[in-house]
Protein backbone atom coordinates (compact mmCIF):
# COMPACT_ATOMS: atom_id res chain seq x y z
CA UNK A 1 -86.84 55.95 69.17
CA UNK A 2 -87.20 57.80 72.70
CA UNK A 3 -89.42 59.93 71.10
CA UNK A 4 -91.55 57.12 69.12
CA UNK A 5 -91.41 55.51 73.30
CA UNK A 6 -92.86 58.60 74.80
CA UNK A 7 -95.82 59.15 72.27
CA UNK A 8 -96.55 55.38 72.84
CA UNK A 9 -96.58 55.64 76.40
CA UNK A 10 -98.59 59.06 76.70
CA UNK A 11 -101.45 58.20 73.99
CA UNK A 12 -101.46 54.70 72.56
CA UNK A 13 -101.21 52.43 75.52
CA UNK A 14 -103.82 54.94 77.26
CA UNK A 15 -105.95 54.08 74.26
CA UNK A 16 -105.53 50.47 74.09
CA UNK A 17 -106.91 50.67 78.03
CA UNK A 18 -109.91 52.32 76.85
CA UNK A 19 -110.67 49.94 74.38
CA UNK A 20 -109.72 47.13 76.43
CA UNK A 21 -112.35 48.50 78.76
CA UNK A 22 -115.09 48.92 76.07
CA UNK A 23 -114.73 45.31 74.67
CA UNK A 24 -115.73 43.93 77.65
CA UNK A 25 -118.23 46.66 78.96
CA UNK A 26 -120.11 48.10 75.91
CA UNK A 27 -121.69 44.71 75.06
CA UNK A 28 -122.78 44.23 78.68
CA UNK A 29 -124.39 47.34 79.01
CA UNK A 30 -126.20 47.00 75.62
CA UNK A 31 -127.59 43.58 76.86
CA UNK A 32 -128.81 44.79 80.03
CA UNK A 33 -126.09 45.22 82.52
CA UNK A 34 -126.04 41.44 83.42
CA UNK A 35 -122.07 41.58 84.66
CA UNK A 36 -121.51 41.70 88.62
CA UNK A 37 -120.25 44.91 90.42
CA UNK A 38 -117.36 43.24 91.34
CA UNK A 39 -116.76 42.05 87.49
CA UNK A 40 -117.52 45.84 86.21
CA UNK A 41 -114.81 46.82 88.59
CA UNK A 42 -112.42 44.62 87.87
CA UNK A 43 -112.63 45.35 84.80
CA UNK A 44 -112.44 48.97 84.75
CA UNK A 45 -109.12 48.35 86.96
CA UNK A 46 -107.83 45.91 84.40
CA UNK A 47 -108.14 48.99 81.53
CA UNK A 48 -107.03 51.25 83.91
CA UNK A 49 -103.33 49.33 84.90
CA UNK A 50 -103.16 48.42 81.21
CA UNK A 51 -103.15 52.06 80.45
CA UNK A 52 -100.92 53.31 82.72
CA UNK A 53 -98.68 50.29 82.07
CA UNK A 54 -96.28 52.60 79.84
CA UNK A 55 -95.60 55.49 82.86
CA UNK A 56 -95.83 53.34 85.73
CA UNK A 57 -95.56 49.78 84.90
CA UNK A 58 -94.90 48.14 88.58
CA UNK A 59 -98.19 49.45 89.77
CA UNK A 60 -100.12 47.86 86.88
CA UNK A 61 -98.33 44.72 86.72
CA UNK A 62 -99.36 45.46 90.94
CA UNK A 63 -103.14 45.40 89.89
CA UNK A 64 -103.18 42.82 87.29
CA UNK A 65 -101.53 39.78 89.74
CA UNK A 66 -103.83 41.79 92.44
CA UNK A 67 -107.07 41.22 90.54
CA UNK A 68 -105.35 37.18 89.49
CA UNK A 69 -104.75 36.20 93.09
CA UNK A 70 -107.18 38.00 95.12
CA UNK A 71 -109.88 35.93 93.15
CA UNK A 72 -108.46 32.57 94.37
CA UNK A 73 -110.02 33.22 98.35
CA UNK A 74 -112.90 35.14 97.38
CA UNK A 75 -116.02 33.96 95.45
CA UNK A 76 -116.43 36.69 92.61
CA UNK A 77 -115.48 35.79 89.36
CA UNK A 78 -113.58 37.75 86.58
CA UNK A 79 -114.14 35.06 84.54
CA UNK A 80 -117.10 36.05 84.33
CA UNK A 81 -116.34 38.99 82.47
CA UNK A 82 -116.65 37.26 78.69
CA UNK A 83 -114.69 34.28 80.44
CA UNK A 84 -111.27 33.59 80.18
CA UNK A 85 -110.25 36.05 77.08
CA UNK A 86 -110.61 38.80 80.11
CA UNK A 87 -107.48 37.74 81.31
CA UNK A 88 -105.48 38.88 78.07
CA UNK A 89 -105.82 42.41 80.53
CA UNK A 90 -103.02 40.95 82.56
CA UNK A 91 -101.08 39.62 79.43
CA UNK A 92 -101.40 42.61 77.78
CA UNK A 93 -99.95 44.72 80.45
CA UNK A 94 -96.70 42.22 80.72
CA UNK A 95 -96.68 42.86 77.15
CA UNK A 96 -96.06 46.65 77.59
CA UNK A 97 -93.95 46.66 80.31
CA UNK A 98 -91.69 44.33 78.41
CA UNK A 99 -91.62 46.56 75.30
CA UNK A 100 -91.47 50.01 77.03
CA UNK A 101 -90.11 49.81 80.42
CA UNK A 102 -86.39 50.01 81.59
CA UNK A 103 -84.61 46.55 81.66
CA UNK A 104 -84.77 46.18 85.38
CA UNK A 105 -88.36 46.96 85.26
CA UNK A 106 -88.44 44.81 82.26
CA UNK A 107 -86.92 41.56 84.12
CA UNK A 108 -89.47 42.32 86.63
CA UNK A 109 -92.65 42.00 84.18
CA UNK A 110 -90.92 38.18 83.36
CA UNK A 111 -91.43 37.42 86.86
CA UNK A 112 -95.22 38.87 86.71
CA UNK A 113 -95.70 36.71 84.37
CA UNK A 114 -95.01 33.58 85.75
CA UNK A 115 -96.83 34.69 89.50
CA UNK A 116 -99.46 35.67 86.65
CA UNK A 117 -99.45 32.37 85.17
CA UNK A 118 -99.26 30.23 88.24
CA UNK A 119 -102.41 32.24 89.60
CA UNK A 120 -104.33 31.37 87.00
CA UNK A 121 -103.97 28.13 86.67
CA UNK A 122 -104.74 27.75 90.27
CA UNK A 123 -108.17 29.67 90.21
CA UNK A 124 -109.14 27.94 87.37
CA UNK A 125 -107.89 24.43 88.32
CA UNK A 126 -109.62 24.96 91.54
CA UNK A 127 -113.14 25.77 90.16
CA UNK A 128 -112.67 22.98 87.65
CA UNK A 129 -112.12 20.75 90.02
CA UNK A 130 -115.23 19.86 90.30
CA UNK A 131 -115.79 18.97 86.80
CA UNK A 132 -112.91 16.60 86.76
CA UNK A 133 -114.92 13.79 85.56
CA UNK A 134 -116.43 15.29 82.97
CA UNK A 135 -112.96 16.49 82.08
CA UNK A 136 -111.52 13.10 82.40
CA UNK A 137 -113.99 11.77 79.76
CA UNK A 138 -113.75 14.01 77.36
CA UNK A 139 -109.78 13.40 77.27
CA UNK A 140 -110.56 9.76 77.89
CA UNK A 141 -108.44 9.33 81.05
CA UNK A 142 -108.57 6.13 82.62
CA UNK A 143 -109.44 7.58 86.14
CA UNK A 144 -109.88 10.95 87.87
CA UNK A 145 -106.06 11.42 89.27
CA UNK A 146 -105.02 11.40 85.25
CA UNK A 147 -108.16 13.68 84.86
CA UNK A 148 -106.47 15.99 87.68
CA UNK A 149 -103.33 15.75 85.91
CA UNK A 150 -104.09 16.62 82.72
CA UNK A 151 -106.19 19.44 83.75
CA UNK A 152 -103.59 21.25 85.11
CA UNK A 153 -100.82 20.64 82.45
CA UNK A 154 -103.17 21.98 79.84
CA UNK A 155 -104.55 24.99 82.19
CA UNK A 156 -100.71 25.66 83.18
CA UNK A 157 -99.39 25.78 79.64
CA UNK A 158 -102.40 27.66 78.78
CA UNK A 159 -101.39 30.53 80.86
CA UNK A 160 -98.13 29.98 80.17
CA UNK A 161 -98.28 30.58 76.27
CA UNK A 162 -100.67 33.38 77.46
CA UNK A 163 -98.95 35.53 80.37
CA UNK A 164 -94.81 34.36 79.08
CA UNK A 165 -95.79 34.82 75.55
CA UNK A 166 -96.79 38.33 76.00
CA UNK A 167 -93.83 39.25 77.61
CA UNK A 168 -91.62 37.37 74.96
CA UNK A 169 -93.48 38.72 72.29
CA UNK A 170 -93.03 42.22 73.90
CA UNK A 171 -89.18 41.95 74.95
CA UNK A 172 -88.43 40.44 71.24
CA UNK A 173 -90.14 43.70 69.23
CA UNK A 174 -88.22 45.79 71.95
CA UNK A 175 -84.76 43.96 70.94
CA UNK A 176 -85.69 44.28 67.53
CA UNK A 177 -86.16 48.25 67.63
CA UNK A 178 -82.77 48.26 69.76
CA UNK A 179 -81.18 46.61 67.11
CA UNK A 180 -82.42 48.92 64.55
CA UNK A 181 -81.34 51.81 66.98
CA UNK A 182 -77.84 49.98 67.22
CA UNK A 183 -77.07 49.33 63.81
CA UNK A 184 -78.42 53.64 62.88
CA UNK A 185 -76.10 54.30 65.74
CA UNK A 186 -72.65 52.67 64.38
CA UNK A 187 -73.65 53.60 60.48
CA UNK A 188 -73.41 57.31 62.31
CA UNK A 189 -70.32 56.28 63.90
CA UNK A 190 -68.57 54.89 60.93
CA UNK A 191 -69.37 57.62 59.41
CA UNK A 192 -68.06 60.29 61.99
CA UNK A 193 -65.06 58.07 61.52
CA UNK A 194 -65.06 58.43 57.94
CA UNK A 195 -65.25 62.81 58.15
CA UNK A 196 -63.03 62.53 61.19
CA UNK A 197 -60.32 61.00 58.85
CA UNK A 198 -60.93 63.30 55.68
CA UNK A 199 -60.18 66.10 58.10
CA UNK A 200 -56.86 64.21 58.82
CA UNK A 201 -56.32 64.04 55.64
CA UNK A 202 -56.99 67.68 54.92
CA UNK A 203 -54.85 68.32 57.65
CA UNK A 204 -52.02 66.46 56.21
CA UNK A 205 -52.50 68.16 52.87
CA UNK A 206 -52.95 71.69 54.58
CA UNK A 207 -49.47 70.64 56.65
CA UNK A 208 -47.58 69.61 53.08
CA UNK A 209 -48.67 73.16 51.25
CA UNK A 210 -47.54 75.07 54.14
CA UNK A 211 -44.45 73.66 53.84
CA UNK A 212 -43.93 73.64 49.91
CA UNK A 213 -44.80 77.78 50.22
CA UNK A 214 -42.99 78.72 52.93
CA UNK A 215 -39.83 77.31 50.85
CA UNK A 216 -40.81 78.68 47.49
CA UNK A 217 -42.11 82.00 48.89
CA UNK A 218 -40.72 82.89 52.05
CA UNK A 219 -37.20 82.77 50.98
CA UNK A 220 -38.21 84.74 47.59
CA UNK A 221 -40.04 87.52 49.15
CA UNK A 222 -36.94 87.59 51.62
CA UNK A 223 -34.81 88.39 48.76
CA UNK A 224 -36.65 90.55 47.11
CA UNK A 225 -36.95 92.89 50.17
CA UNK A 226 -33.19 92.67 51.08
CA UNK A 227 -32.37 93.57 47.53
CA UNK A 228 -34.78 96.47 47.17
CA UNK A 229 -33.38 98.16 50.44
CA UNK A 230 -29.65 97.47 49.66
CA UNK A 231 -29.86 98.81 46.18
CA UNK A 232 -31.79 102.07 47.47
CA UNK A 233 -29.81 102.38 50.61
CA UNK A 234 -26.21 101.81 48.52
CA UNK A 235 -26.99 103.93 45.35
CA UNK A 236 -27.45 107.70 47.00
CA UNK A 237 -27.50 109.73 43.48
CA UNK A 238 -30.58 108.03 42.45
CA UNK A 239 -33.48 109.59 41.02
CA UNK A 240 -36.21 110.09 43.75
CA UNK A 241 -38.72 108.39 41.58
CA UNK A 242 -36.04 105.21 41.64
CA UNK A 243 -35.79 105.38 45.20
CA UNK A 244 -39.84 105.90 45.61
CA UNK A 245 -39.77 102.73 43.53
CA UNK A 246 -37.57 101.00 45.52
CA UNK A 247 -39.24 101.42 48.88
CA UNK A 248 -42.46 100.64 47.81
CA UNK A 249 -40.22 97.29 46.11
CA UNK A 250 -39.13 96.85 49.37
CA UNK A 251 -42.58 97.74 51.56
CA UNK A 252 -44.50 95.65 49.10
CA UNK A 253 -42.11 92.39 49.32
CA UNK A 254 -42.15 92.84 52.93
CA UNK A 255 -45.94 92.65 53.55
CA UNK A 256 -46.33 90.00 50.77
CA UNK A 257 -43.77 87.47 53.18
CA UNK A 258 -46.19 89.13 56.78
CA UNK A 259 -49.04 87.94 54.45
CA UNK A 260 -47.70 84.53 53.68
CA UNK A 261 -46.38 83.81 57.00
CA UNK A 262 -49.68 84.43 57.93
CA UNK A 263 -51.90 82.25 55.88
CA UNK A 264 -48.57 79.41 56.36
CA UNK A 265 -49.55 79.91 60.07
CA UNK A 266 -53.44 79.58 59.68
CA UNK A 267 -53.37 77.07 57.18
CA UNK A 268 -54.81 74.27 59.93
CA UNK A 269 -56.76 77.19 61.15
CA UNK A 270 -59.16 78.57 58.53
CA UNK A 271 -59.76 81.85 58.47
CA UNK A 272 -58.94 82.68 62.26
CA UNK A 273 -56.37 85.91 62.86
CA UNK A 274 -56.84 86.25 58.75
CA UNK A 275 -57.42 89.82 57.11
CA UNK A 276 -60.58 91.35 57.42
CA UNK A 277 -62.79 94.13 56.58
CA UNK A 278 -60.68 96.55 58.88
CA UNK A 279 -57.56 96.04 56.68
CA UNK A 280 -58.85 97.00 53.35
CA UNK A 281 -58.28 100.27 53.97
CA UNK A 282 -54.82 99.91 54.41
CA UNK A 283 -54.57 97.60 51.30
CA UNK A 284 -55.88 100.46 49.49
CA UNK A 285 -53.56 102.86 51.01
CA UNK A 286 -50.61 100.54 49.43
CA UNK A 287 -52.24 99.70 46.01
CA UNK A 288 -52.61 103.37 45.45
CA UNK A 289 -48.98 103.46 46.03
CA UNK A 290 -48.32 101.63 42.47
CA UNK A 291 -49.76 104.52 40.49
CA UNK A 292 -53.57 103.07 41.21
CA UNK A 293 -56.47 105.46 41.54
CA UNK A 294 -58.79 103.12 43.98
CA UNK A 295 -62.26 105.03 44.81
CA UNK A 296 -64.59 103.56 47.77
CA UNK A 297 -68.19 104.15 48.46
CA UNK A 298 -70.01 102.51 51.40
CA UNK A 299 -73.51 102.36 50.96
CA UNK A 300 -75.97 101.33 53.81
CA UNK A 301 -75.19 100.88 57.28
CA UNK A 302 -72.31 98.01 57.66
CA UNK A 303 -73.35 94.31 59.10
CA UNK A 304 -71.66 91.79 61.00
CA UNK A 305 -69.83 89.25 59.20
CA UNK A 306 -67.84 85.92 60.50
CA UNK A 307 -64.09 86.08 59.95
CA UNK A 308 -64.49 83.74 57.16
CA UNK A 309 -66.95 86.41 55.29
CA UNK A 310 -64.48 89.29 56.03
CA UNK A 311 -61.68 86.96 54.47
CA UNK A 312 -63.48 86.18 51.15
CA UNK A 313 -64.17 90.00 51.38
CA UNK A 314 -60.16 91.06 51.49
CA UNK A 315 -59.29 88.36 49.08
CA UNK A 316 -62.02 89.79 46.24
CA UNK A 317 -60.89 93.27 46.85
CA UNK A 318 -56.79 92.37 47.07
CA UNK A 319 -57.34 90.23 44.33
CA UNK A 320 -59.31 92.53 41.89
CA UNK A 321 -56.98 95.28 42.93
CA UNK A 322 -54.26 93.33 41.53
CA UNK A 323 -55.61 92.42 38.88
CA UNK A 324 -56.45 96.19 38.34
CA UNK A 325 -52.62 97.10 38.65
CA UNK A 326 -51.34 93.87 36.85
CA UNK A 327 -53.36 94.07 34.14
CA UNK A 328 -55.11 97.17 33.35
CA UNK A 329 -51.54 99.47 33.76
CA UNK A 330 -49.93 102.36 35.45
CA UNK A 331 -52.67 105.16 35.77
CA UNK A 332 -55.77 103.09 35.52
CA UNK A 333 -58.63 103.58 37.99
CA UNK A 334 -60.32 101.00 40.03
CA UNK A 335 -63.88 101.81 42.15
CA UNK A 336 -64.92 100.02 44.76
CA UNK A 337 -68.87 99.61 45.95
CA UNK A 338 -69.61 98.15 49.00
CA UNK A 339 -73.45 98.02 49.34
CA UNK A 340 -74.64 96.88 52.59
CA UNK A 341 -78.39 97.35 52.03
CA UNK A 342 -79.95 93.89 51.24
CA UNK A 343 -79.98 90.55 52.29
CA UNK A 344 -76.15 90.17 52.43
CA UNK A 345 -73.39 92.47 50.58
CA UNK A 346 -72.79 93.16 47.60
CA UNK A 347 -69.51 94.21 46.82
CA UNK A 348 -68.92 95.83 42.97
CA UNK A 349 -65.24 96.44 41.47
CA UNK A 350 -64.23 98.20 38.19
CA UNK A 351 -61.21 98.64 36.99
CA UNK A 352 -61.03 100.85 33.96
CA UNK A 353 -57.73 101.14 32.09
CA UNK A 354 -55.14 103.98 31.16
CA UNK A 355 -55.39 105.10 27.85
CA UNK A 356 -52.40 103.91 27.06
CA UNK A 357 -53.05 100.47 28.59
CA UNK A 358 -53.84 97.47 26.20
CA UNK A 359 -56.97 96.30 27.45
CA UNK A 360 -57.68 93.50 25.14
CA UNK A 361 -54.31 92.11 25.48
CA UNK A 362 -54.05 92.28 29.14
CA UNK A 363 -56.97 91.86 31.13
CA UNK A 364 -57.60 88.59 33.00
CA UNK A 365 -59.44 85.95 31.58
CA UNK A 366 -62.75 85.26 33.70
CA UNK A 367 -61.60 81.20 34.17
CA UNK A 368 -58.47 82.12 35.70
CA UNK A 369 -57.08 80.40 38.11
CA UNK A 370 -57.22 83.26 40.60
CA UNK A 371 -60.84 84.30 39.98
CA UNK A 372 -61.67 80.74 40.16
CA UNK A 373 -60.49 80.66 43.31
CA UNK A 374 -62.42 83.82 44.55
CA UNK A 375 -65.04 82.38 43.44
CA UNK A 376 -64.86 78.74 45.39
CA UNK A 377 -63.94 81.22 48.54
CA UNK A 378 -67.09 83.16 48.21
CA UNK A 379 -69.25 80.34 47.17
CA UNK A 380 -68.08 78.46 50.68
CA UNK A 381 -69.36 81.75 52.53
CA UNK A 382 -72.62 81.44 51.13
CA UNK A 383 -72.60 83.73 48.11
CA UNK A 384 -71.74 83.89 45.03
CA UNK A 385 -69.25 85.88 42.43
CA UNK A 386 -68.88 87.39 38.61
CA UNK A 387 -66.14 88.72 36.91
CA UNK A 388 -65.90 89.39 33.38
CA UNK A 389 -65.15 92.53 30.89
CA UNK A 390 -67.44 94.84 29.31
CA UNK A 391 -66.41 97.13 26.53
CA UNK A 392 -64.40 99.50 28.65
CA UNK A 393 -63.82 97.75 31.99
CA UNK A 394 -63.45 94.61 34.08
CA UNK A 395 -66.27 94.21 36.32
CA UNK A 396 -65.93 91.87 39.51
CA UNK A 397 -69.05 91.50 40.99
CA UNK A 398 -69.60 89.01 44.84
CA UNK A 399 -72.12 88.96 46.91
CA UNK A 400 -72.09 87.66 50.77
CA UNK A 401 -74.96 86.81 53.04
CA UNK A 402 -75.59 87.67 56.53
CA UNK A 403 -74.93 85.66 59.30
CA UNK A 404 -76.71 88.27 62.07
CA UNK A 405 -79.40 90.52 60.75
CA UNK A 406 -78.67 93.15 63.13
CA UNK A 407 -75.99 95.81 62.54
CA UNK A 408 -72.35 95.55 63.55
CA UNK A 409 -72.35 97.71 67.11
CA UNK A 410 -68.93 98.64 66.09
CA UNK A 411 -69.83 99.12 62.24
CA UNK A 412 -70.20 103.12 61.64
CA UNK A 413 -73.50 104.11 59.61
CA UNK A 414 -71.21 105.33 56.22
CA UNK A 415 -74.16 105.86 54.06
CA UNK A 416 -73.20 107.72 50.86
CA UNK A 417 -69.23 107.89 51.95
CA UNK A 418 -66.75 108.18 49.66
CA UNK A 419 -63.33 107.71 49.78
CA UNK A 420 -61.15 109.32 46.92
């Protein structure tokens, strides 16, 4: 609405001036010029207040009641300007500075209207005074006092429908638009309300699974951990591969309960403190340590990605690589492409199988509910994810837009690196 305001006060009350102007002027000059100077004038200054009326409405409501009252002690007539339709100028303006102006300037333009009307009906009821015979006639009073009378009860309401009922007419389509504007305003409200409490509600649930993991996790992984080390630490005739098994038991259980404490902690976060691209390589490091050949290539030089990005990134990889180990068998091979050229990145992972693995049997099935949830994660950062099997691998394929086009100033170029 503001804006709707200003455009009406910078052009179209500028242009209703003009033509208020032209009405009155044009078909003068194309008779002959017959109007008075001081008629031409006044109305030029009658266009000109109307059409500054929007930007600075107390100096043409100013002119207006100037060009009313100054009339009454001077001969010139602005009625003689087309007669009395040229003071609609003076209505008109009330009319804008009711439906544009502030609503102390706005109270002011009601009181314009009334000086307005009661200046009017005093310059005309003075030069029809003389006519109050011929008045009383033709409304067949009974003598000249009820000729008086009635000439300035209908001049008075005249005005008074004319000056009052601009300014009503102008204040009611301004309460209309601020009811509009009102009524836009709480439907935004209600419904910032209405988000304000789903995120409540989110919170709440967020709150709830934090809790139901912590106690079916944190406990387990606990366990697990304790065990491992005891059993290693107790048993010193074991085979090293045992005790190589053990630790990385133990190592593994221990970074799966850092992981979940984590995400328990960030749960009513998002993805702030969460892993990241800089941690991949040490998820590698301990994937590799359950008999899984991981390759990485880094094509293109690396881009800046929000934390959110990076965390969709660790989950695909982590999750794939899993997958890889979980599913695919001791001794397969995974390879991991991250290609930064592009738009975004696009991240490729194949795990290939032992030779002695099943493949058939084991892999995962693409509607999982793990890769289904890789794929929501990615899909909320913008891009989008594949994974299915060909005839000798499972392919996992995700790309992520860019947020910022320019290069990560910490990012190394790693064009063509590969890490075995």
């Amino acid at each position: 609405m503001d804006t709707a305001r200003s455009a009406l006060g910078r052009f179209g009350i500028p242009a209703v001036g003009i033509v208020f102007a032209a009405l009155f002027l044009v078909p003068d000059v194309l008779a002959g010029g017959q109007l008075p100077i001081p008629a031409i004038l006044s109305v030029l200054l009658l266009g000109g207040a109307i059409a500054a009326a929007g930007r600075f409405p107390r100096a043409s409501m100013s002119v207006a009641l100037a060009l009313v009252v100054i009339q009454i002690g001077f001969p010139f007539a602005l009625s003689m300007a087309r007669d009395w339709p040229i003071y609609t100028g003076p209505a008109i303006v009330v009319f804008f500075v009711a439906l544009n102006a502030s609503p102390h300037v706005r109270l002011q333009g009601l009181g314009c209207a009334l000086l307005l009307t009661l200046a009017a009906t005093l310059l005309f009821g003075t030069r029809m005074q003389q006519a109050a015979r011929q008045f009383a006639v033709m409304v067949e009073a009974s003598s000249p006092a009820e000729a008086d009378a009635s000439l300035w009860l209908y001049l008075g309401i005249e005005f008074s429908v004319l000056m009052v009922g601009a300014w009503l007419l102008g204040f009611g389509i301004r309460m209309t638009i601020e009811r509009f504007r009102l009524i836009r305003e709480r439907s935004a409200a209600a419904e910032t309300i209405r988000h304000a409490e789903l995120k409540l509600v989110v919170a709440g649930e967020r709150t709830r699974i934090a809790r139901d993991l912590h106690d079916v996790l944190a406990h387990s992984l606990a366990v697990i951990a304790a065990q491992a080390d005891g059993t290693r630490y107790l048993s010193n005739d074991q085979p090293p591969v045992v005790a190589a098994a053990l630790k990385n038991i133990s190592g593994a259980a221990r970074s799966a309960l850092i992981d979940a404490q984590r995400v328990i902690e960030n749960l009513s976060h998002d993805a702030e403190n969460g892993p990241g691209l800089a941690e991949i390589d040490g998820l590698i490091a301990q994937m590799r340590q359950g008999h899984l050949t991981i390759e990485r290539t880094d094509q293109g030089t690396r881009q800046s990605l929000t934390s959110d990005q990076e965390l969709a990134v660790y989950r695909v990889v982590q999750e794939s690589l899993t997958n890889a180990l979980k599913h695919a068998g001791l001794g397969s091979t995974a390879t991991i492409r991250f290609n930064w050229d592009g738009p975004g990145l696009t991240l490729h992972i194949t795990s290939t199988p032992s030779v002695q693995a099943n493949v058939q049997r084991d892999r995962p099935a693409p509607g999982g509910r793990g890769i289904s949830g890789l794929r929501d994660r990615v899909e909320a950062s913008g891009g989008w994810l594949t994974a299915e099997p060909d005839e000798e691998a499972f392919i996992t394929t995700a790309f992520i837009p860019y947020t910022d086009q320019n290069p990560a100033s910490s990012g190394p170029n790693t064009s063509g690196a590969t890490h075995g």
